[in-house]
N, C-alpha and C. Protein backbone atom coordinates (compact mmCIF):
# COMPACT_ATOMS: atom_id res chain seq x y z
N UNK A 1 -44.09 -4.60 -7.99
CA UNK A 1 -43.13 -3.51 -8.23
C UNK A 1 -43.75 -2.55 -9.24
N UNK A 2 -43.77 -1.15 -8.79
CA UNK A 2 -44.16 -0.36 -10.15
C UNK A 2 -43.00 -0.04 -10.71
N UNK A 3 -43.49 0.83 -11.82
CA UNK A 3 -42.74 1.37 -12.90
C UNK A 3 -42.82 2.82 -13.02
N UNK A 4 -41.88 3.51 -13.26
CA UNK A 4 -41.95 4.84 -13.68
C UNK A 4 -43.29 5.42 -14.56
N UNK A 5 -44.00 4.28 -15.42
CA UNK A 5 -45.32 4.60 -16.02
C UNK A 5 -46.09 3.98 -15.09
N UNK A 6 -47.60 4.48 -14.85
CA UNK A 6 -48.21 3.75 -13.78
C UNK A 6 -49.49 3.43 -14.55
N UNK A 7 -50.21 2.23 -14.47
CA UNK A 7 -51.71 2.79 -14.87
C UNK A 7 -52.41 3.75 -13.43
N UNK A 8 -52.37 4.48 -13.14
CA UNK A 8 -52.75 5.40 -12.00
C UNK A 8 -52.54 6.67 -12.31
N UNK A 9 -51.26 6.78 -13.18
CA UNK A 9 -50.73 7.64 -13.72
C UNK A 9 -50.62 8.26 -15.15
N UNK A 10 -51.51 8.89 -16.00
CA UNK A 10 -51.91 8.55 -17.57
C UNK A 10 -50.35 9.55 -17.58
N UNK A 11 -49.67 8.97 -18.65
CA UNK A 11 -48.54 9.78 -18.89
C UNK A 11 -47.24 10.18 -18.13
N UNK A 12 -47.69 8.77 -17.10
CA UNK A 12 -46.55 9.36 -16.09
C UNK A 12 -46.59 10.90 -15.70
N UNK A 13 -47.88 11.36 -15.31
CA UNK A 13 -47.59 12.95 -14.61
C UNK A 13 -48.03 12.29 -13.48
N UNK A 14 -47.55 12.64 -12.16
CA UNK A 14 -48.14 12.48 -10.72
C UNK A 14 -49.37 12.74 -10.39
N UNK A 15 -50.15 11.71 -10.04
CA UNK A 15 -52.13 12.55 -10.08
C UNK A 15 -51.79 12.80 -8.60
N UNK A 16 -52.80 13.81 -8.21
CA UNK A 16 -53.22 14.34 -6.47
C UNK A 16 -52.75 13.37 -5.26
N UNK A 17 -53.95 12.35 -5.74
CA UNK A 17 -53.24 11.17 -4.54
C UNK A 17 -51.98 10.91 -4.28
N UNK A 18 -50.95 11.14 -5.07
CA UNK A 18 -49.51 10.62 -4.95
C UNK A 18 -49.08 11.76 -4.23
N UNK A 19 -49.60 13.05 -4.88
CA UNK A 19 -49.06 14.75 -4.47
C UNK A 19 -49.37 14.42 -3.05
N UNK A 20 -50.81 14.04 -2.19
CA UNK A 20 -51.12 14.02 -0.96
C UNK A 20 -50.12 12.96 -0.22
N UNK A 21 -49.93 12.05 -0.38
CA UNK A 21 -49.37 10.86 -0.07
C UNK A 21 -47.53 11.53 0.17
N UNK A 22 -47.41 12.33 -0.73
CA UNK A 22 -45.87 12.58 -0.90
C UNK A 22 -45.17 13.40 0.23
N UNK A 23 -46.61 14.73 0.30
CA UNK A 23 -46.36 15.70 0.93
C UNK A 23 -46.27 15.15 2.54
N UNK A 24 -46.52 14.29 2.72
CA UNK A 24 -46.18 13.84 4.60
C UNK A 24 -44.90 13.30 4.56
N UNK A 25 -44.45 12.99 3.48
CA UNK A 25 -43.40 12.70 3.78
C UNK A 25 -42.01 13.08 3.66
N UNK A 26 -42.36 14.68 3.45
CA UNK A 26 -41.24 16.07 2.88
C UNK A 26 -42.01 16.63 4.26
N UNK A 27 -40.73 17.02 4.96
CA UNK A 27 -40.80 18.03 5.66
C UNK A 27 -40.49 19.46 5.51
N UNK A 28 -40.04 20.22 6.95
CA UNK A 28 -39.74 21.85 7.06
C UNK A 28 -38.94 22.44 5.79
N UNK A 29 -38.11 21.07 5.54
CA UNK A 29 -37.50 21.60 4.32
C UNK A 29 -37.84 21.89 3.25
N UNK A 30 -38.95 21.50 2.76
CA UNK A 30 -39.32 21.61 1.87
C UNK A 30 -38.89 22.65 0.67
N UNK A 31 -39.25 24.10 0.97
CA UNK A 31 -38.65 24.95 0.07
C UNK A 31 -37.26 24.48 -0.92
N UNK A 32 -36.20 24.13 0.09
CA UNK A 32 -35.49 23.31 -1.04
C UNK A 32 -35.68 22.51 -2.06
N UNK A 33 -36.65 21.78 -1.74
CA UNK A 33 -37.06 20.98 -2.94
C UNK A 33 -37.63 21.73 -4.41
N UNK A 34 -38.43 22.52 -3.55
CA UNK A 34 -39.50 23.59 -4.92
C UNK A 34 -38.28 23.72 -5.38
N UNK A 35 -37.19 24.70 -4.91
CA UNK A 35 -36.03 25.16 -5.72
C UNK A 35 -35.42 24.53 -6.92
N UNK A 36 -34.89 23.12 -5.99
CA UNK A 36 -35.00 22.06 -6.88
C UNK A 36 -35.32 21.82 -8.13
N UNK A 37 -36.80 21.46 -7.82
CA UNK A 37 -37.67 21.50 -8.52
C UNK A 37 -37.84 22.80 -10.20
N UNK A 38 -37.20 23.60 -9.44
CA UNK A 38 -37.50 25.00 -10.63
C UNK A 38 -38.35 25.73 -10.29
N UNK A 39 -39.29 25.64 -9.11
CA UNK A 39 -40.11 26.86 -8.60
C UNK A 39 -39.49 28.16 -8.35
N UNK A 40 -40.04 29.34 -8.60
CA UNK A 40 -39.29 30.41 -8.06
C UNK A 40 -39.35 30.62 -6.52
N UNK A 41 -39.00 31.70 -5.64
CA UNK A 41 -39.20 31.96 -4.51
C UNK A 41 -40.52 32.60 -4.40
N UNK A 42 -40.76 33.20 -5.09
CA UNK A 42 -42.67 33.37 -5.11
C UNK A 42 -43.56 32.52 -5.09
N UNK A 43 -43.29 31.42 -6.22
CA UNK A 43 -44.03 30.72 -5.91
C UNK A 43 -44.47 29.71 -4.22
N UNK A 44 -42.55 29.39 -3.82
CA UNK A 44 -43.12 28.75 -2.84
C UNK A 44 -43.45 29.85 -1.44
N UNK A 45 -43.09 31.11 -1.31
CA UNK A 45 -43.86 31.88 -0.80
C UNK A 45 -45.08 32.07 -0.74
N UNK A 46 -46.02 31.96 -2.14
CA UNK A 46 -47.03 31.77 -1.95
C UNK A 46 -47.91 30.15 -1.36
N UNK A 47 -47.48 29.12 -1.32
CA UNK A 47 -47.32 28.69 -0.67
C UNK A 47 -48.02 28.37 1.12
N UNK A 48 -46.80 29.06 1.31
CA UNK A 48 -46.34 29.52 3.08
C UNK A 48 -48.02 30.13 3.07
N UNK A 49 -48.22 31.42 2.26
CA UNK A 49 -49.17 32.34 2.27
C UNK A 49 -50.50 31.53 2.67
N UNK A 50 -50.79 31.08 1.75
CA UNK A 50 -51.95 30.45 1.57
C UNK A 50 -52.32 29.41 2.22
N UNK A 51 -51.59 28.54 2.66
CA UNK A 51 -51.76 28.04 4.00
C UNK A 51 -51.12 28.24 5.31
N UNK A 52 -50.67 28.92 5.99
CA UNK A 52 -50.00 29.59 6.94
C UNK A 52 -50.00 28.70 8.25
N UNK A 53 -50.98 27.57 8.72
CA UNK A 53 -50.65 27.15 9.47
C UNK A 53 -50.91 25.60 9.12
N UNK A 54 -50.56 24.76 7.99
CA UNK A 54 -50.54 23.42 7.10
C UNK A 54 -49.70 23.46 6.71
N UNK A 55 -48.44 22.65 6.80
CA UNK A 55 -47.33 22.36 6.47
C UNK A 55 -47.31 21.88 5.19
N UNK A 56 -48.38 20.36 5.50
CA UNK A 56 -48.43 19.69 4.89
C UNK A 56 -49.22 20.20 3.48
N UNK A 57 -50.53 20.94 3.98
CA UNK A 57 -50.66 21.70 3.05
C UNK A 57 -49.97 22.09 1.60
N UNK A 58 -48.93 22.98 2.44
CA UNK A 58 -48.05 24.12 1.86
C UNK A 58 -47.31 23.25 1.20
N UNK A 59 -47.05 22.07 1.13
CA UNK A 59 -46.26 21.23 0.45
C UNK A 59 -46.77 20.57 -0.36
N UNK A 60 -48.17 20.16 -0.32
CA UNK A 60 -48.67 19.70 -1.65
C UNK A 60 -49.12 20.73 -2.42
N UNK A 61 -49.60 21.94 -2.49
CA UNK A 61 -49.91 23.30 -2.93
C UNK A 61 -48.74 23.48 -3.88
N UNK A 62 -46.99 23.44 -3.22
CA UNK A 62 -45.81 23.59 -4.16
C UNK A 62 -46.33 22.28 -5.18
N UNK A 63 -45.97 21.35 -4.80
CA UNK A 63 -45.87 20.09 -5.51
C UNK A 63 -47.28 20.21 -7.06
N UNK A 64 -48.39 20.72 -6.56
CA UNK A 64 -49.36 21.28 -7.52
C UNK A 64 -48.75 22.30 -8.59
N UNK A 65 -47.95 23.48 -8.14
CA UNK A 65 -47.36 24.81 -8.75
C UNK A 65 -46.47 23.92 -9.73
N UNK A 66 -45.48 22.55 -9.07
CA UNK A 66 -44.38 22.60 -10.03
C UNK A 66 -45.07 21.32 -11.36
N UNK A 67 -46.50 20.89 -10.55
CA UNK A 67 -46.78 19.71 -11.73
C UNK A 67 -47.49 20.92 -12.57
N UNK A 68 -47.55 21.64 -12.83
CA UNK A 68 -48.48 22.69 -13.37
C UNK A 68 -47.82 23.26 -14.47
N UNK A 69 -46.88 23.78 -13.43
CA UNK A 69 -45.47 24.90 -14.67
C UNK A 69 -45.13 23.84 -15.57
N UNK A 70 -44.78 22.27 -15.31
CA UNK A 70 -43.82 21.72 -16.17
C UNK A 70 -44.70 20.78 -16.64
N UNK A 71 -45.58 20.26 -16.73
CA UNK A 71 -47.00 19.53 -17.14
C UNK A 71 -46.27 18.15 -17.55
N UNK A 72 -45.48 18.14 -18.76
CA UNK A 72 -45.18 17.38 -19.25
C UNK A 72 -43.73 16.61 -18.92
N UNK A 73 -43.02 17.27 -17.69
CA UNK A 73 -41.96 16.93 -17.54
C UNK A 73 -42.13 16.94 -15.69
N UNK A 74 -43.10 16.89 -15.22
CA UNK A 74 -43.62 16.81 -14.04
C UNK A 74 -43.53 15.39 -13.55
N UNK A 75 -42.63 14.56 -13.69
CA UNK A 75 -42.92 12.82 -13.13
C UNK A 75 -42.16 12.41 -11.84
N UNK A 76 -42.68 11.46 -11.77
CA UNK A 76 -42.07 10.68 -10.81
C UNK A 76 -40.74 10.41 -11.01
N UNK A 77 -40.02 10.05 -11.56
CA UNK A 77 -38.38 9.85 -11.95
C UNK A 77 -37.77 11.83 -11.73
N UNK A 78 -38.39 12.33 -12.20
CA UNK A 78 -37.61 13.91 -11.67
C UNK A 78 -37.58 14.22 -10.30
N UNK A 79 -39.05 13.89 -9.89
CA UNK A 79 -39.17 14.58 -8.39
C UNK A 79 -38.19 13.63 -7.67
N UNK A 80 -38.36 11.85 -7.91
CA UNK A 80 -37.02 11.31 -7.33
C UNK A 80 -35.62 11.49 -7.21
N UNK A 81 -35.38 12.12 -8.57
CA UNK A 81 -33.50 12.27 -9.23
C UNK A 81 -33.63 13.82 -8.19
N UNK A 82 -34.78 14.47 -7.89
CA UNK A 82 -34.71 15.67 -7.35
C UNK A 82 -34.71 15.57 -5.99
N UNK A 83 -35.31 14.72 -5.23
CA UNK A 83 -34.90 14.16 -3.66
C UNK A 83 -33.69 13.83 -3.34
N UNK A 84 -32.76 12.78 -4.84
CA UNK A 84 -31.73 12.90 -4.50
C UNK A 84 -30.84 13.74 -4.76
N UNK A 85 -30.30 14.54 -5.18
CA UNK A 85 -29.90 16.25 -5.45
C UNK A 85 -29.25 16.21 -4.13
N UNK A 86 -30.53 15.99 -3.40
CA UNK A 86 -30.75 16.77 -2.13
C UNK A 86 -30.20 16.18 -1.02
N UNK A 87 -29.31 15.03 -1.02
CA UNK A 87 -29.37 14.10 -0.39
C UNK A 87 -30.66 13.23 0.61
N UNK A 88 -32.05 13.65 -0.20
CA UNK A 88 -33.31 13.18 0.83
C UNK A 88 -33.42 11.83 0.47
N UNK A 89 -32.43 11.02 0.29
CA UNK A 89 -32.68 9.67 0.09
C UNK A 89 -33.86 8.86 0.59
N UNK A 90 -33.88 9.00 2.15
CA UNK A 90 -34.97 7.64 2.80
C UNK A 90 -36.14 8.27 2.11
N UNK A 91 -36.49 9.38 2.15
CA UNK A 91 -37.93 10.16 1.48
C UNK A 91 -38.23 9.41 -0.28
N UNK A 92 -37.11 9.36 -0.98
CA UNK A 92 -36.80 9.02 -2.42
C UNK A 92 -37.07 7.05 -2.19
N UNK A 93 -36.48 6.51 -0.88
CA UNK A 93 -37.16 5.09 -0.77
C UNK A 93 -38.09 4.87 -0.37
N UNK A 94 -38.73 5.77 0.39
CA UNK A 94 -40.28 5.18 1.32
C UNK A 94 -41.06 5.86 0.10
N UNK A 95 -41.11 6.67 -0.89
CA UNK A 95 -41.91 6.95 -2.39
C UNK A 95 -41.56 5.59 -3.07
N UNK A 96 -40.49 5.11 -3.16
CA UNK A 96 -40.17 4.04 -4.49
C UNK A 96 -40.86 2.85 -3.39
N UNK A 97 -41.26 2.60 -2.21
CA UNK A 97 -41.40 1.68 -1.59
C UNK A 97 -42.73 1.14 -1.06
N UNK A 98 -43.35 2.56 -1.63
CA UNK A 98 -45.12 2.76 -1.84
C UNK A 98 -45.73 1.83 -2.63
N UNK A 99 -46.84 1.24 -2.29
CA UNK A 99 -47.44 0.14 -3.50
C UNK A 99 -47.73 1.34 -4.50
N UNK A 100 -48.22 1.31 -5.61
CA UNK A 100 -49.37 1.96 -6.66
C UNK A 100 -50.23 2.01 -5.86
N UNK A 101 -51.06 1.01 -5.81
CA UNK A 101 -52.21 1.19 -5.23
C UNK A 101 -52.83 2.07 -4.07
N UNK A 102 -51.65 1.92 -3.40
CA UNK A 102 -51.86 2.43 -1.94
C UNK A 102 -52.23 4.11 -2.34
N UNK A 103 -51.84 4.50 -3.47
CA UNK A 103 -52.28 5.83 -3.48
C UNK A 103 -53.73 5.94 -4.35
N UNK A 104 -54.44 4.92 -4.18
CA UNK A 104 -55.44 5.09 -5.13
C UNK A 104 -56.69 4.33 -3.61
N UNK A 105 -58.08 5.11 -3.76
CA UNK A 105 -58.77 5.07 -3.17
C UNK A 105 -60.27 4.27 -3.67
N UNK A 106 -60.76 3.58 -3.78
CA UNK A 106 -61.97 2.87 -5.02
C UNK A 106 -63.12 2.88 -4.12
């Protein structure tokens, strides 16, 4: 079972692998989430922009923008309490249901 602190994770901020790992499993909707999240509409516009035909892309790209803006308040327990907001529950269990490891590559 992990923990909200990870050793994977220095500080509990989300590293890349988790961002990659996450983003397949947020869909079309996504934009809601950035919102969520505290992104503006520019930001996740830019986004859309910059990858125009990667969904998945375009969703770890946000997920980068919002660990960025909020550095220190960027964790795993927000982006979860922020799936559920949303009612994206199964998305908020198949993340809590992830080994650690599995997002780490050696």
């Amino acid at each position: 079972m992990t923990t909200a602190a990870s050793f994977y994770d220095p500080d509990d901020i989300i590293n890349d692998r988790k961002l990659i790992s996450i983003s397949t499993m947020i869909g079309h909707q996504y934009p809601l989430l950035g919102r969520q999240l505290g992104l503006s509409e520019n930001q996740i516009t830019d986004a859309k922009l910059k990858f125009p035909d990667n969904m998945q892309h375009q969703i770890f790209y946000m997920l980068t923008l919002w660990r960025g803006q909020y550095r220190t308040s960027a964790k795993m327990t927000v982006l979860k309490n922020s799936l559920k907001k949303l009612g994206w529950t199964s998305v908020c269990t198949q993340i809590s249901n992830t080994p650690d490891n599995f997002y780490v590559v050696l």
